[in-house]
PDB file of N, CA and C in Angstrom:
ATOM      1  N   UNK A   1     -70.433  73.906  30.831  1.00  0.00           N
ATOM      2  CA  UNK A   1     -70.509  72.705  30.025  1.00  0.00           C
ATOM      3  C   UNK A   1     -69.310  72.586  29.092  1.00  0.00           C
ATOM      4  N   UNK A   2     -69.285  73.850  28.532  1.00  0.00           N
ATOM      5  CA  UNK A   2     -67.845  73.911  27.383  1.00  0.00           C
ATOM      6  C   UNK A   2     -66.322  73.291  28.468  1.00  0.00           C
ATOM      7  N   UNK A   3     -66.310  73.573  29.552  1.00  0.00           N
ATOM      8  CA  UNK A   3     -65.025  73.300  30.191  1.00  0.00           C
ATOM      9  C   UNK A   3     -64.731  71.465  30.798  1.00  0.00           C
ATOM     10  N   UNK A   4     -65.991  71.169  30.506  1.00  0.00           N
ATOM     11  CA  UNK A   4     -66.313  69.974  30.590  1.00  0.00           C
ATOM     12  C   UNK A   4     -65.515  68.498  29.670  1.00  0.00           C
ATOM     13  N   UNK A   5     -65.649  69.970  28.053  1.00  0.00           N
ATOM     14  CA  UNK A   5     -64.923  69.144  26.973  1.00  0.00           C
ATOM     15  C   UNK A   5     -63.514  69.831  27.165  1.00  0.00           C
ATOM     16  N   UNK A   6     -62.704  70.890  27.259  1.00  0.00           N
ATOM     17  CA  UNK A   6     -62.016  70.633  27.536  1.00  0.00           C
ATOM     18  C   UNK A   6     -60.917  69.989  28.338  1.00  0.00           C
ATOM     19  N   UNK A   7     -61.577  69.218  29.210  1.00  0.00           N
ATOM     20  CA  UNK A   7     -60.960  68.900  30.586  1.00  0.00           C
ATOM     21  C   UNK A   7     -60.116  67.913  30.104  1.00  0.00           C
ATOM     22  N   UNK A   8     -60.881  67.167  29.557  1.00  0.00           N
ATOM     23  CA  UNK A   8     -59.815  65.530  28.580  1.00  0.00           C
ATOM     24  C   UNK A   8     -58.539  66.086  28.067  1.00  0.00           C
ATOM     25  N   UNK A   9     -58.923  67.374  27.715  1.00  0.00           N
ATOM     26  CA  UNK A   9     -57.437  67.521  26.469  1.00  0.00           C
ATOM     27  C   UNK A   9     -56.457  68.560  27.186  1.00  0.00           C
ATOM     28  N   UNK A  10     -56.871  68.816  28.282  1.00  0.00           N
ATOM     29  CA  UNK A  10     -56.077  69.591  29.315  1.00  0.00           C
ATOM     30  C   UNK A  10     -55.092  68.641  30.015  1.00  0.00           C
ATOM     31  N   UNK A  11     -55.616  67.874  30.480  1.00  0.00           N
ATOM     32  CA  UNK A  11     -55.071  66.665  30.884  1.00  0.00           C
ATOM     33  C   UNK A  11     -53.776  65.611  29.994  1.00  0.00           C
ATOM     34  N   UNK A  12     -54.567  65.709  28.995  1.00  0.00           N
ATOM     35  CA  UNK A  12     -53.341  65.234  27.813  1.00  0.00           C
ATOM     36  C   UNK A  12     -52.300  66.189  27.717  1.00  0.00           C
ATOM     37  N   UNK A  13     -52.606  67.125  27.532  1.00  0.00           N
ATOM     38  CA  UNK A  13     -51.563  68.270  26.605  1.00  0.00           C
ATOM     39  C   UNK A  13     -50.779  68.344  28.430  1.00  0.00           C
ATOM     40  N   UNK A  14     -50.947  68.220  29.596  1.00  0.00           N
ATOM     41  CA  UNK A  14     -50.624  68.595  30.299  1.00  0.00           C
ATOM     42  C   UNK A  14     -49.702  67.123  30.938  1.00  0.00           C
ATOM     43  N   UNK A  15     -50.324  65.634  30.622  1.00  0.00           N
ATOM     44  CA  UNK A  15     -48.931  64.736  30.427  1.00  0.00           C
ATOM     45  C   UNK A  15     -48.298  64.756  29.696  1.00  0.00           C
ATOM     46  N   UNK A  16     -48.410  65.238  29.021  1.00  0.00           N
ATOM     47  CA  UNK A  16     -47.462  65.194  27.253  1.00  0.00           C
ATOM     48  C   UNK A  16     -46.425  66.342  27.673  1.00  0.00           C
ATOM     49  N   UNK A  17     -46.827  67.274  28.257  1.00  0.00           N
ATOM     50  CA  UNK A  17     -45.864  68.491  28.457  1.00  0.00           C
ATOM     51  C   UNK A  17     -44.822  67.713  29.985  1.00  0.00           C
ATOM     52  N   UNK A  18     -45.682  67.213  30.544  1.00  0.00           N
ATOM     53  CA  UNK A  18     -44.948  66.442  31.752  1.00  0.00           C
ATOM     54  C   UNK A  18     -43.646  65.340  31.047  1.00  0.00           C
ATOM     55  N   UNK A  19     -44.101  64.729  30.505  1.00  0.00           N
ATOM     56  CA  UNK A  19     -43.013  63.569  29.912  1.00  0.00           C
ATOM     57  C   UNK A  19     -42.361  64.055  29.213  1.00  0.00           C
ATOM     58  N   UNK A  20     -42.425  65.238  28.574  1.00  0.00           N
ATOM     59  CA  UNK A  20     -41.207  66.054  27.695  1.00  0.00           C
ATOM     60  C   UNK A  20     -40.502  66.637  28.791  1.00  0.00           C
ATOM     61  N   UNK A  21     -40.748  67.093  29.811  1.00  0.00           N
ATOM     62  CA  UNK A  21     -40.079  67.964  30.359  1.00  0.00           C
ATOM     63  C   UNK A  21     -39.221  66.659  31.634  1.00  0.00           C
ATOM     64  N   UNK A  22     -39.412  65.664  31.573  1.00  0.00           N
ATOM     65  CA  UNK A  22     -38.683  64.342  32.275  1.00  0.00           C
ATOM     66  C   UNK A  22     -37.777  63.828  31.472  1.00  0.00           C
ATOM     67  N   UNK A  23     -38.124  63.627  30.202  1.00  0.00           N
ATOM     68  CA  UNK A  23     -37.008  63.856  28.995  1.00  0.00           C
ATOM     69  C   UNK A  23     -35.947  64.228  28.809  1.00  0.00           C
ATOM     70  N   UNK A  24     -36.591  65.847  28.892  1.00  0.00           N
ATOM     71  CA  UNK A  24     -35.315  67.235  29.026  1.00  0.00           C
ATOM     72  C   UNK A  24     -34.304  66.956  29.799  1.00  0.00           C
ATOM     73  N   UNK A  25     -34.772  66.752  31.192  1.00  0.00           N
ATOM     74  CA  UNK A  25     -33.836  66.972  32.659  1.00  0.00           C
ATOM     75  C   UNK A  25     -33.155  65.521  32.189  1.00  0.00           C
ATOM     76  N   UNK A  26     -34.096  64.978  31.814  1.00  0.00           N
ATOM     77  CA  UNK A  26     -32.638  62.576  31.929  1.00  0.00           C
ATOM     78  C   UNK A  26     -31.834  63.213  30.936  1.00  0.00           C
ATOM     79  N   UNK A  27     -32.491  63.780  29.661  1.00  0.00           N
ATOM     80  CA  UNK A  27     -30.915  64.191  28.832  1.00  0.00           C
ATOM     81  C   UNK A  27     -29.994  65.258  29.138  1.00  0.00           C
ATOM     82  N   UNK A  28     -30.217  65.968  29.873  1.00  0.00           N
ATOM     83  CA  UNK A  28     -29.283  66.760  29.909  1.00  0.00           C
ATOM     84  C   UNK A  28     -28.529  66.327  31.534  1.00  0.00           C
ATOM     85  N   UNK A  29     -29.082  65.212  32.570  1.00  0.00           N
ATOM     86  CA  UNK A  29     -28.457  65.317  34.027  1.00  0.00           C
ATOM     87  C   UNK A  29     -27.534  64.069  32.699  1.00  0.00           C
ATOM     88  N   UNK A  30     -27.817  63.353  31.650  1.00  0.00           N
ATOM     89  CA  UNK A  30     -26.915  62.311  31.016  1.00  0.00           C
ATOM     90  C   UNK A  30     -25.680  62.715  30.268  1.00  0.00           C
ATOM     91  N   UNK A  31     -26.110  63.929  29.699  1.00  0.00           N
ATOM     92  CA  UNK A  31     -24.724  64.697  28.993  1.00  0.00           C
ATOM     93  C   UNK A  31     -23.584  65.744  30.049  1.00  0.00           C
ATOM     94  N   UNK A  32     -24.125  65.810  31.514  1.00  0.00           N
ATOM     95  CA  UNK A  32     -23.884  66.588  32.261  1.00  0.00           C
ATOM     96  C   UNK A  32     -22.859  65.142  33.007  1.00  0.00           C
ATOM     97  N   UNK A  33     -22.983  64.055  33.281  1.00  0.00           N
ATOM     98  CA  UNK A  33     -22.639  62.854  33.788  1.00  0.00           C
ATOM     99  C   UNK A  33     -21.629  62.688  32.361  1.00  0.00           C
ATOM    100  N   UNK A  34     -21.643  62.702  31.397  1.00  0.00           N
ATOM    101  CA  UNK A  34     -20.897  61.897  30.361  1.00  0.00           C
ATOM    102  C   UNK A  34     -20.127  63.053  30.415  1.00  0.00           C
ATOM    103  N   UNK A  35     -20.292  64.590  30.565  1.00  0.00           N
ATOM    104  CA  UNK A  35     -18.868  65.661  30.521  1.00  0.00           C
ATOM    105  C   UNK A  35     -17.698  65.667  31.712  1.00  0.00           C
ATOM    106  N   UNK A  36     -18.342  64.812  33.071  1.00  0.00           N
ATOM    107  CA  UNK A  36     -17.653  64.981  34.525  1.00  0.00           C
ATOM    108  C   UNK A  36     -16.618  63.899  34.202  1.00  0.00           C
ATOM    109  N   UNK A  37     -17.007  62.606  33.093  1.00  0.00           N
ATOM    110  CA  UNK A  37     -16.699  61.311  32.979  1.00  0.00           C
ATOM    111  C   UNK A  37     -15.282  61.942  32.322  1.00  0.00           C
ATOM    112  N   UNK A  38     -15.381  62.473  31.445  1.00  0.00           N
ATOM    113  CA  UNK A  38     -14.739  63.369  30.201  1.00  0.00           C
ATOM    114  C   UNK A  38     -13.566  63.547  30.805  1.00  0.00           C
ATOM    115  N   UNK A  39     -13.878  64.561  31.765  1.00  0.00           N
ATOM    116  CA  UNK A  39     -13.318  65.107  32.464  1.00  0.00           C
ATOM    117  C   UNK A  39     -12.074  64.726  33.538  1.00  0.00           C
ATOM    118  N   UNK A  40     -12.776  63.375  34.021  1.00  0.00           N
ATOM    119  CA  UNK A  40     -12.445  62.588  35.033  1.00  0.00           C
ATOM    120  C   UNK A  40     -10.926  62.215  34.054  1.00  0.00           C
ATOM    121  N   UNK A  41     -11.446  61.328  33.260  1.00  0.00           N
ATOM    122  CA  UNK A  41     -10.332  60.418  32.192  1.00  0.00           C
ATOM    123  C   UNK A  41      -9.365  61.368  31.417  1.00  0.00           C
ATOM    124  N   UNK A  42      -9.562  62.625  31.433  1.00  0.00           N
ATOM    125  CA  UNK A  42      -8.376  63.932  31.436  1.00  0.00           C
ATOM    126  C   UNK A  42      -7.251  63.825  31.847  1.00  0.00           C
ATOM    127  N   UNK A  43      -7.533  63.963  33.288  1.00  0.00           N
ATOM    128  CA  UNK A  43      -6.884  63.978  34.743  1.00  0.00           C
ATOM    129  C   UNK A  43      -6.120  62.703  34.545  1.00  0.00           C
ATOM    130  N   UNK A  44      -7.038  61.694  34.553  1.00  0.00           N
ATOM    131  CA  UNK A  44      -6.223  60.434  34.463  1.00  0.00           C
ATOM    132  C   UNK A  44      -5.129  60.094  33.803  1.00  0.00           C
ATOM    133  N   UNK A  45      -5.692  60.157  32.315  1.00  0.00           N
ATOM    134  CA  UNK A  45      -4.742  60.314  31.334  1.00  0.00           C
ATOM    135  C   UNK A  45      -3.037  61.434  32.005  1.00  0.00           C
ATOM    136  N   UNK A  46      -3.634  62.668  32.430  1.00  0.00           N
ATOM    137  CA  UNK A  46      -2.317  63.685  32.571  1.00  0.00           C
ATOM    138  C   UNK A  46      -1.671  63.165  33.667  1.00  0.00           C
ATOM    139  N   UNK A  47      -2.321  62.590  34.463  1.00  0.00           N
ATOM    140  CA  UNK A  47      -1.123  62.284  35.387  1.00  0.00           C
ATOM    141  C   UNK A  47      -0.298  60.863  35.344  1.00  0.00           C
ATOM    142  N   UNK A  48      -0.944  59.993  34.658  1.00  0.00           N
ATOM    143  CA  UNK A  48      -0.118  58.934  33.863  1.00  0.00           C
ATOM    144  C   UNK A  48       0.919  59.345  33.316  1.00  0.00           C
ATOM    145  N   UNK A  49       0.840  60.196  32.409  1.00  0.00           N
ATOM    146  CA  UNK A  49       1.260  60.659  31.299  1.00  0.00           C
ATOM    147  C   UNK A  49       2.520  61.433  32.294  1.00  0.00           C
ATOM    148  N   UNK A  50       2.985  62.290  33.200  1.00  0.00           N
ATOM    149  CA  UNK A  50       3.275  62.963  34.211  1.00  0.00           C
ATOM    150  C   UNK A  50       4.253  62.038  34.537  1.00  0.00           C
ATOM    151  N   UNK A  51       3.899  60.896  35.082  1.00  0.00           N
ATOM    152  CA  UNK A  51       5.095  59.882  35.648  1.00  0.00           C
ATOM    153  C   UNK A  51       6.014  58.898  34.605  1.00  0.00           C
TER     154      UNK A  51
END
């Protein structure tokens, strides 16, 4: 019966841990995309810069 009441809040605590952890991965695949960008416009810049 007791597992009964927990079931509701298992469920919560267990989307709540889901949407943090979808969070995590968009911010960091976004700062991982904005360092390649970084990166990219480096290159660019040096070989402009080169000729």
């Amino acid at each position: 019966m007791q597992t009964l009441i927990f079931l509701p809040i298992l469920i919560y605590v267990a989307l709540v841990v889901a949407v943090l952890y979808f969070i995590f991965k968009w911010v960091n695949t976004f700062i991982q995309l904005k360092q390649e960008h970084n990166e990219l416009l480096k290159e660019i810049i040096k070989k402009m810069d080169s000729k």
